[in-house]
Protein backbone atom coordinates (compact mmCIF):
# COMPACT_ATOMS: atom_id res chain seq x y z
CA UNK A 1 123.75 183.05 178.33
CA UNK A 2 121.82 180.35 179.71
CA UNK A 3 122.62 176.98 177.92
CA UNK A 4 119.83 174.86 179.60
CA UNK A 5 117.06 173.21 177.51
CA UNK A 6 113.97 174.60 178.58
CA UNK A 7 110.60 172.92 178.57
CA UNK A 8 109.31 176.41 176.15
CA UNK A 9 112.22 175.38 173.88
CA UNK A 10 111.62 171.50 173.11
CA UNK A 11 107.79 172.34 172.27
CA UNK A 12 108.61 174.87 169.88
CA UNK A 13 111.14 172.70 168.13
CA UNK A 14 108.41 170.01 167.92
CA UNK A 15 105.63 172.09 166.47
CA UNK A 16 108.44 173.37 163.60
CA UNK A 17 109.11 169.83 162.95
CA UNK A 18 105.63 168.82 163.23
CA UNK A 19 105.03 171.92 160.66
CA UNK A 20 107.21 171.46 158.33
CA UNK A 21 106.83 167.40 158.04
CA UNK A 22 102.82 167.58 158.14
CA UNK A 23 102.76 168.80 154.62
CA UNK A 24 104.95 166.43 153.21
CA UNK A 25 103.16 163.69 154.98
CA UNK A 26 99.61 165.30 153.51
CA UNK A 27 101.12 165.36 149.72
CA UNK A 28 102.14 161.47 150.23
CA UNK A 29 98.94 160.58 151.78
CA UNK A 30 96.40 162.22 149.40
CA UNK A 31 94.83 159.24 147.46
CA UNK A 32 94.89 159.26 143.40
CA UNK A 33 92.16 161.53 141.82
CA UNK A 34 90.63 162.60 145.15
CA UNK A 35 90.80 166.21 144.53
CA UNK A 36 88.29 167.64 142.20
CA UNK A 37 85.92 170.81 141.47
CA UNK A 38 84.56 171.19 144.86
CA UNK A 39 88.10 171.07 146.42
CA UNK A 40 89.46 173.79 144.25
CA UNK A 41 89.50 177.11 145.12
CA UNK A 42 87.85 179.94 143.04
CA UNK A 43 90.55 180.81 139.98
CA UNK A 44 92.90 178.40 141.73
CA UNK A 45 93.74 176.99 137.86
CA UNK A 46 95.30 179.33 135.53
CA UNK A 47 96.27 179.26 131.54
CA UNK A 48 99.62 178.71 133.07
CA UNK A 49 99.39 175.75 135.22
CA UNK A 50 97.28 174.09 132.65
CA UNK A 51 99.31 171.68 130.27
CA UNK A 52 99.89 172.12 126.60
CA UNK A 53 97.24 171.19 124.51
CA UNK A 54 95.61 170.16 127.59
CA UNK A 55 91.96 172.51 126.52
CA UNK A 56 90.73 171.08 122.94
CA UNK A 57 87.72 172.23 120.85
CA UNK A 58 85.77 169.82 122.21
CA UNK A 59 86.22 170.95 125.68
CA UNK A 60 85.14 174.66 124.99
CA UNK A 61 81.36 175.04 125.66
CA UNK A 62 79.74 176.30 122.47
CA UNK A 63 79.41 180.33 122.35
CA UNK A 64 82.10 180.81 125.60
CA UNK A 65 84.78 181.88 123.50
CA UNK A 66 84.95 185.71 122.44
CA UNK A 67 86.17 187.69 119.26
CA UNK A 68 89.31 188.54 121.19
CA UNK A 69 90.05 184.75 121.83
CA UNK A 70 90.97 184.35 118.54
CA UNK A 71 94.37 185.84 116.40
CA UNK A 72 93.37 188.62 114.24
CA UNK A 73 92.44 187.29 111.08
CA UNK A 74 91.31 184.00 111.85
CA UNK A 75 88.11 182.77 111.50
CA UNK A 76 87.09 179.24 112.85
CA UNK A 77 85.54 176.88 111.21
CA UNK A 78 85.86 175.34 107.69
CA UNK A 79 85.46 176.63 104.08
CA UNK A 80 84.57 175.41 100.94
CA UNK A 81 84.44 176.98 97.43
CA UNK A 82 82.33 176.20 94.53
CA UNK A 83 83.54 175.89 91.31
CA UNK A 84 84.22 179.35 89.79
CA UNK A 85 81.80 179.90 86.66
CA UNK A 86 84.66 180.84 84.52
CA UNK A 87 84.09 184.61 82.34
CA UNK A 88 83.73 182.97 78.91
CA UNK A 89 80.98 181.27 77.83
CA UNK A 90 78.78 184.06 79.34
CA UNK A 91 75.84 182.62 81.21
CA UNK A 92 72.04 184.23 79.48
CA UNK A 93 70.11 185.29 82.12
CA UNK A 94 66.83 183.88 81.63
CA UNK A 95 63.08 184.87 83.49
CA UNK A 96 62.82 181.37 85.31
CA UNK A 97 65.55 181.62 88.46
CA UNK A 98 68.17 179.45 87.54
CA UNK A 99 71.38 178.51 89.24
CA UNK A 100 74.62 180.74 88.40
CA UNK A 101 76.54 178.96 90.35
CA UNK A 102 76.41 176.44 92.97
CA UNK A 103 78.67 175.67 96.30
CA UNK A 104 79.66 171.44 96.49
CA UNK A 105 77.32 169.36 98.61
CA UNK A 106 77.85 171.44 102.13
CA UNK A 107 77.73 168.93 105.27
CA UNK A 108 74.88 169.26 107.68
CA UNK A 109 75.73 172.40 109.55
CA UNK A 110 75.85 175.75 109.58
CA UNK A 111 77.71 178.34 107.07
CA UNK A 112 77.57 181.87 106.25
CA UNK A 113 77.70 182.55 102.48
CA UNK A 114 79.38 185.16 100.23
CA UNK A 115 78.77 185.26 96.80
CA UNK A 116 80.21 187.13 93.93
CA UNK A 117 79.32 187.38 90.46
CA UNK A 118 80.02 190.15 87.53
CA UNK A 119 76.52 190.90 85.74
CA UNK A 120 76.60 192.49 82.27
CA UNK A 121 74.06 195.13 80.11
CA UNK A 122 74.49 193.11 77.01
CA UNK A 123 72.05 195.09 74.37
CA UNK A 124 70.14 197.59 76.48
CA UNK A 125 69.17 197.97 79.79
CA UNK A 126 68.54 194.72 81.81
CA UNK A 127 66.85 194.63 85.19
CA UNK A 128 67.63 191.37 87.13
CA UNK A 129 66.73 189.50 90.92
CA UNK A 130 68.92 187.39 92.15
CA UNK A 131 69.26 185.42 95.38
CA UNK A 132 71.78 183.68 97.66
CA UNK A 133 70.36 180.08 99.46
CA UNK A 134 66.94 181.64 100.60
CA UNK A 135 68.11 184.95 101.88
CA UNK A 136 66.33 188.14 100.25
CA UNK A 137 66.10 188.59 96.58
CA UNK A 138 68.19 191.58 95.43
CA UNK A 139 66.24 193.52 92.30
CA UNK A 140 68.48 195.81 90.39
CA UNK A 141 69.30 197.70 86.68
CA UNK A 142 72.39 197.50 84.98
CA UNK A 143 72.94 199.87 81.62
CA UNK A 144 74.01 199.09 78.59
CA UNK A 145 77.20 197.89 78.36
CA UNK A 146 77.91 198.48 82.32
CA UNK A 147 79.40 195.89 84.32
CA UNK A 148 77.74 195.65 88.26
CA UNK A 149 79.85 193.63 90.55
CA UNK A 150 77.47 191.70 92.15
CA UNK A 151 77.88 190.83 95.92
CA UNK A 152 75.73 189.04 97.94
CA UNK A 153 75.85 187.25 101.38
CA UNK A 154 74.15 184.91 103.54
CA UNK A 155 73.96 182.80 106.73
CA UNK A 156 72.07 179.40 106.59
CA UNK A 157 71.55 176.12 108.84
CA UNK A 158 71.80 172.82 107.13
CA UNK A 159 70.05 170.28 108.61
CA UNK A 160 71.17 167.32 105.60
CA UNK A 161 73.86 167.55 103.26
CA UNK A 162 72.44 170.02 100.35
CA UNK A 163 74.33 172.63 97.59
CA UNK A 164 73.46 176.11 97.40
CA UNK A 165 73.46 177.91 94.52
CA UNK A 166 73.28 181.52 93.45
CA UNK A 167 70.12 182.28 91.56
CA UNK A 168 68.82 184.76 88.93
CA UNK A 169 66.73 185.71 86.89
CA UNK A 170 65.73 188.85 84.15
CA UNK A 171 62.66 190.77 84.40
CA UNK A 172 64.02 192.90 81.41
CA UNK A 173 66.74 192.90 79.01
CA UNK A 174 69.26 190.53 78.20
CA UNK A 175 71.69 190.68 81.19
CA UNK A 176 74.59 188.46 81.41
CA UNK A 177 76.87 186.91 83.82
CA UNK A 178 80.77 186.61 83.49
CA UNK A 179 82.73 184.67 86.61
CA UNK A 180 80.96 183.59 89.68
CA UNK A 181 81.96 182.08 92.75
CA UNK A 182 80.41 181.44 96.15
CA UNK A 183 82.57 181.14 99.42
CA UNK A 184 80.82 179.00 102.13
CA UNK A 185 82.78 178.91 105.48
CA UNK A 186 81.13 176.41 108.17
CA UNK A 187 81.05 178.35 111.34
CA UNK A 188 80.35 176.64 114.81
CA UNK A 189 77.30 178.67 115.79
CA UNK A 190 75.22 181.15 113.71
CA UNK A 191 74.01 183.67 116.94
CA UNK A 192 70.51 183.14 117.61
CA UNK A 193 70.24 179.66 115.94
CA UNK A 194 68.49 177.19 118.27
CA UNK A 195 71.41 174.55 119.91
């Protein structure tokens, strides 16, 4: 074996020390918050290199995030509950639309609606309309002595702090109303709304 240092051999040990130092020296040298968008590579950041809690609410762009980004179940956003009309005194159903119920004053914004309320065919048959915020009016009968459980939902922009109630009225009859309620949940985006 020949044990001679070769001109081929002292190169190549100088290009592995130049390779393996000239990394190092490139992580030491890079100046604070030089790197940014354009010098990352497509997909080069993933959920797992990014910190915890390092991607807040206010970081998502509105309408990016899908169904399947959320845990089953969960709804974002905020609700709020009006006060329940409680079963007795029964509420008279009158032929001016009046309030049933009514959510709290809702912040500007925008909600989607579901109200409840049990009607009542006190005496005969009553025929009644009855509307949720300014969605369609639902007309319907209830018999004599029947009780219709009365469900009715809505989606609707605020643009100043305002209550929304649930409204009816008779057209026949002398309906009543036991418990009502209206759940309003404030939801980021209602699809189609203008930004």
């Amino acid at each position: 074996m020949n044990k001679r240092i070769t001109p081929s051999l002292v190169i190549s040990i100088i290009a592995l020390f130049i390779a393996l130092g000239g990394a190092s020296y490139a992580a030491i040298q890079i100046p604070k918050n030089s790197v940014g968008t354009p010098q990352l590579k497509r997909n080069a950041v993933s959920g797992a290199k990014l910190g915890k809690n390092a991607v807040s609410s206010t970081k998502v762009r509105n309408g990016s995030l899908l169904r399947s980004d959320f845990k089953a179940g969960q709804l974002p956003g905020s609700a709020w509950y009006a006060e329940r009309r409680p079963t007795v005194p029964l509420f008279d159903v009158t032929f001016s639309l009046t309030p049933v119920v009514s959510t709290v004053k809702l912040p500007v914004g925008s909600y989607l609606l579901s109200g409840r309320a049990n009607v009542i065919g006190s005496g005969g048959t009553s025929s009644l309309i009855c509307t949720l915020a300014s969605d369609a009016a639902q007309n319907f009968t209830v018999g004599a002595g029947e009780v219709l459980p009365l469900s009715l939902s809505a989606a609707v922009v605020l643009t100043s702090p305002a209550i929304v109630p649930l409204s009816c009225l008779k057209t026949s009859g002398t309906p009543q109303i036991a418990q009502a309620t209206i759940i309003a949940t404030k939801v980021t985006r209602i699809a189609g709304q203008l930004p």
